[in-house]
C-alpha atoms as a PDB file:
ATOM      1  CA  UNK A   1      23.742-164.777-170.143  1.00  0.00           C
ATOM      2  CA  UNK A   2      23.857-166.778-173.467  1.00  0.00           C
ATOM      3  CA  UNK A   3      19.970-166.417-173.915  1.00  0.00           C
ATOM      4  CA  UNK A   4      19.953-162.382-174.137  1.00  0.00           C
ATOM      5  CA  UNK A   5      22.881-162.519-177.028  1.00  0.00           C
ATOM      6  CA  UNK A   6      26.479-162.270-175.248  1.00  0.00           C
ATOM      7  CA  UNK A   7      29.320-163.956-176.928  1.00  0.00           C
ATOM      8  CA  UNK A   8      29.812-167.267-175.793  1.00  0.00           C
ATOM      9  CA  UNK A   9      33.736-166.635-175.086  1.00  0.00           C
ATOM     10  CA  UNK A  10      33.379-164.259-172.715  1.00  0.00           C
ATOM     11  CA  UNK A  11      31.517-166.613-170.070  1.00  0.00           C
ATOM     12  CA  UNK A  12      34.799-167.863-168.617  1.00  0.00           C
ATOM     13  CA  UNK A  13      36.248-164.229-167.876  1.00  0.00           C
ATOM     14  CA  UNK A  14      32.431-162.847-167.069  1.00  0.00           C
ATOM     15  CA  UNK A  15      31.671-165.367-164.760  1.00  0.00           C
ATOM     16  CA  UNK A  16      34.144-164.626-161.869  1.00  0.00           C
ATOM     17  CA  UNK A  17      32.876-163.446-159.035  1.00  0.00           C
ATOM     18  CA  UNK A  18      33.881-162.918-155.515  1.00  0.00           C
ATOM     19  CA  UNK A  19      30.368-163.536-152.852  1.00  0.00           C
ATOM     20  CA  UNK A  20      30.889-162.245-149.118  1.00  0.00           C
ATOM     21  CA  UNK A  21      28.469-162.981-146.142  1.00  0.00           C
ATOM     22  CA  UNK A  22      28.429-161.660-143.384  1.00  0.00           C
ATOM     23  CA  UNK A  23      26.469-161.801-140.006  1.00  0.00           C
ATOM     24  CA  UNK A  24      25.591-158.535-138.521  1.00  0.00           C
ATOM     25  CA  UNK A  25      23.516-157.277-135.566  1.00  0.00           C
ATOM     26  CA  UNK A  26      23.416-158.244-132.321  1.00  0.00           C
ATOM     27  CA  UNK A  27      22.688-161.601-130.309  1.00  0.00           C
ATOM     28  CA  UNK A  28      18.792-160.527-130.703  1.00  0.00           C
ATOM     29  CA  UNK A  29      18.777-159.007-134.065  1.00  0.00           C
ATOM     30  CA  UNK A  30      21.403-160.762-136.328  1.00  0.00           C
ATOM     31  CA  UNK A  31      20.665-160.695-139.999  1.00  0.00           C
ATOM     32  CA  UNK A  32      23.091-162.414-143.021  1.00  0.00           C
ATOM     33  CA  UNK A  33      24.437-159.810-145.781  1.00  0.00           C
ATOM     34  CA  UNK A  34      25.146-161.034-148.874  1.00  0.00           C
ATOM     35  CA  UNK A  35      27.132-159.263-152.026  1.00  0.00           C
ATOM     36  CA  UNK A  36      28.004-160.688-155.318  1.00  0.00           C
ATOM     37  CA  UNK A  37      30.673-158.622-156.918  1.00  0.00           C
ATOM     38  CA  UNK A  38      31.290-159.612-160.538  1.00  0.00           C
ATOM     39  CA  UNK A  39      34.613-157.204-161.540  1.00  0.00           C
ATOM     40  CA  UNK A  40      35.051-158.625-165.180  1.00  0.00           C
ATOM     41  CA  UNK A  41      31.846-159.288-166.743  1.00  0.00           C
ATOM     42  CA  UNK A  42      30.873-157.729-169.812  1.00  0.00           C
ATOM     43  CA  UNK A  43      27.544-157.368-171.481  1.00  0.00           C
ATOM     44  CA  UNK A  44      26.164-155.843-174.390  1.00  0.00           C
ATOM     45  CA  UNK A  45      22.705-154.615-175.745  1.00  0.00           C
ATOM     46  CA  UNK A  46      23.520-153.886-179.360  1.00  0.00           C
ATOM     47  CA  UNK A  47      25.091-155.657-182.227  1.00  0.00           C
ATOM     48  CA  UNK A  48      26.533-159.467-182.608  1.00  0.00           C
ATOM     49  CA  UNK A  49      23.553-161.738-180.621  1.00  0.00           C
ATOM     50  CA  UNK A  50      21.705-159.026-179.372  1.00  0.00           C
ATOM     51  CA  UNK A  51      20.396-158.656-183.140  1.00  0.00           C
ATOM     52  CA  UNK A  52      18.931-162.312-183.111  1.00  0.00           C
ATOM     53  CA  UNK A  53      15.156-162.386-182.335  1.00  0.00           C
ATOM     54  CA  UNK A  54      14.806-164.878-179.495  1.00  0.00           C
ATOM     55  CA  UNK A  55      17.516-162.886-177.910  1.00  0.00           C
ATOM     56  CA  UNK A  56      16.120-159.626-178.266  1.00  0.00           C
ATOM     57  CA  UNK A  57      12.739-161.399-176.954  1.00  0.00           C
ATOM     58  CA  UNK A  58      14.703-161.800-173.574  1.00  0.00           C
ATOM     59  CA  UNK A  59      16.178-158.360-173.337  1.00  0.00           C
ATOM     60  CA  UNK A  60      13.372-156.646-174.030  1.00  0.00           C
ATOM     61  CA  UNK A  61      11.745-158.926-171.408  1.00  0.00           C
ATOM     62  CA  UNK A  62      14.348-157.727-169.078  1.00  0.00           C
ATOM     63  CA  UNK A  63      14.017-154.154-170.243  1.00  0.00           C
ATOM     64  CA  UNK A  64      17.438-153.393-172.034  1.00  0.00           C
ATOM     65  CA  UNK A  65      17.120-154.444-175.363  1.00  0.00           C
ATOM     66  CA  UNK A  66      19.135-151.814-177.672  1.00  0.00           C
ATOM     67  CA  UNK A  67      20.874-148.708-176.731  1.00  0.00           C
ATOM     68  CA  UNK A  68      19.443-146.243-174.202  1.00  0.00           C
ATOM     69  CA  UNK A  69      18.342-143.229-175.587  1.00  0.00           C
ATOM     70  CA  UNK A  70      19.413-140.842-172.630  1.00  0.00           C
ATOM     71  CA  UNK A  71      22.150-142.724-171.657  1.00  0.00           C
ATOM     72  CA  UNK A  72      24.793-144.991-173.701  1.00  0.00           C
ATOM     73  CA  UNK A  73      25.376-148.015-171.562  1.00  0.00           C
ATOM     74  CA  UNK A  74      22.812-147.615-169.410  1.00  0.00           C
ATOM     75  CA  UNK A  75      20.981-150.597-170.420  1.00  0.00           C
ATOM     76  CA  UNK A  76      24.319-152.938-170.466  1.00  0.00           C
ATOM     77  CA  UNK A  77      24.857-151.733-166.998  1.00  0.00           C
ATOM     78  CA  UNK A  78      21.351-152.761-165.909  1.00  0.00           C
ATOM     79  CA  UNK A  79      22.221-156.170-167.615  1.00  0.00           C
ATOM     80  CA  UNK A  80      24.812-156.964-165.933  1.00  0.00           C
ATOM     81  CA  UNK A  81      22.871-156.261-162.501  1.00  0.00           C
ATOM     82  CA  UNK A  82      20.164-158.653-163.239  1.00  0.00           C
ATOM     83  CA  UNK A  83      22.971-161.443-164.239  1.00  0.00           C
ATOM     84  CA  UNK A  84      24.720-160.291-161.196  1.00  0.00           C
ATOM     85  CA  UNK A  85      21.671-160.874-159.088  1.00  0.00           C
ATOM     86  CA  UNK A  86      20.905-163.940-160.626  1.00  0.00           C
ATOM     87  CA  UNK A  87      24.544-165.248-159.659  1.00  0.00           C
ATOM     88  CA  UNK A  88      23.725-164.126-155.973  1.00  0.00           C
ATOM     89  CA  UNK A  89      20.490-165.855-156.021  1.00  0.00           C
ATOM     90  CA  UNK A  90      22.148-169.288-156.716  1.00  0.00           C
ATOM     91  CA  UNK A  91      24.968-168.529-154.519  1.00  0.00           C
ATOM     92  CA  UNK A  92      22.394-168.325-151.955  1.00  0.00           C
ATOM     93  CA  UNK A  93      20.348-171.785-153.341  1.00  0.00           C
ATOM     94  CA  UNK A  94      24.081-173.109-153.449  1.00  0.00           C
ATOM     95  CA  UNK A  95      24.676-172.282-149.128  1.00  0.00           C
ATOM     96  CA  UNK A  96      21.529-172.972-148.279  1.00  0.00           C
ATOM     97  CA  UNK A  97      21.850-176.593-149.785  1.00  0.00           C
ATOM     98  CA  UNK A  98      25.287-177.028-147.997  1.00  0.00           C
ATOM     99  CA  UNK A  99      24.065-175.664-144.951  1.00  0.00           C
ATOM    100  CA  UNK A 100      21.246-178.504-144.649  1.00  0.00           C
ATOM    101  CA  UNK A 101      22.721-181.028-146.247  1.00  0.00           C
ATOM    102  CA  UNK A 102      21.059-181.757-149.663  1.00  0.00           C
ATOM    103  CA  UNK A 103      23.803-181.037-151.954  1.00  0.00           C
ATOM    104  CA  UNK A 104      25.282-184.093-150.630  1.00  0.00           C
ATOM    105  CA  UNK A 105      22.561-186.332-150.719  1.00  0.00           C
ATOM    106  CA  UNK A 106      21.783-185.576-154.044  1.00  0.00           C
ATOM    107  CA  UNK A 107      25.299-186.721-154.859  1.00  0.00           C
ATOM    108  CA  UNK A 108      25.283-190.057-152.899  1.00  0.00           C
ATOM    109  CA  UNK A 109      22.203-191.305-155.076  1.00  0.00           C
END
């Protein structure tokens, strides 16, 4: 988040998210669906950090660095997918260490 140029203060409000799973199938199929909904983040691909180099570097890595041509906000959009999958992805690291255990035995070391 900070490394592609957001402002700093808007972490705490960007950061809340609400993560559902769900089992679904039957007994011989089942499969686990997973959403990450992030309702108040906000991201930006012009202007303030965007304009320093190491952060354009990353968001031109990503694809979205600066405005889209075709489409204004397309490429803040697309930004705040890929932080919203990156949330999901550690929400899922985060289960699957609960699930077996290892969360907690890192913590009793």
């Amino acid at each position: 988040f900070i490394a592609t140029g957001q402002d700093v203060a808007q972490s705490g409000t960007s950061s809340a998210c609400i993560t559902q799973m769900e089992l679904r199938g039957d007994e011989d199929d089942m499969s686990l669906w997973i959403s990450c909904t992030m309702p108040c983040i906000e991201t930006g691909t012009v202007g303030g950090g965007t304009n320093l180099s190491a952060q354009q570097s990353c968001l031109k890595m990503l694809g979205v660095q600066g405005a889209h041509v075709e489409c204004p906000g397309r490429n803040s959009g697309q930004l705040a997918r890929v932080v919203c999958a990156t949330v999901l992805a550690g929400e899922l690291s985060l289960m699957a260490a609960l699930c077996c255990g290892d969360l907690v035995r890192s913590h009793m070391k």
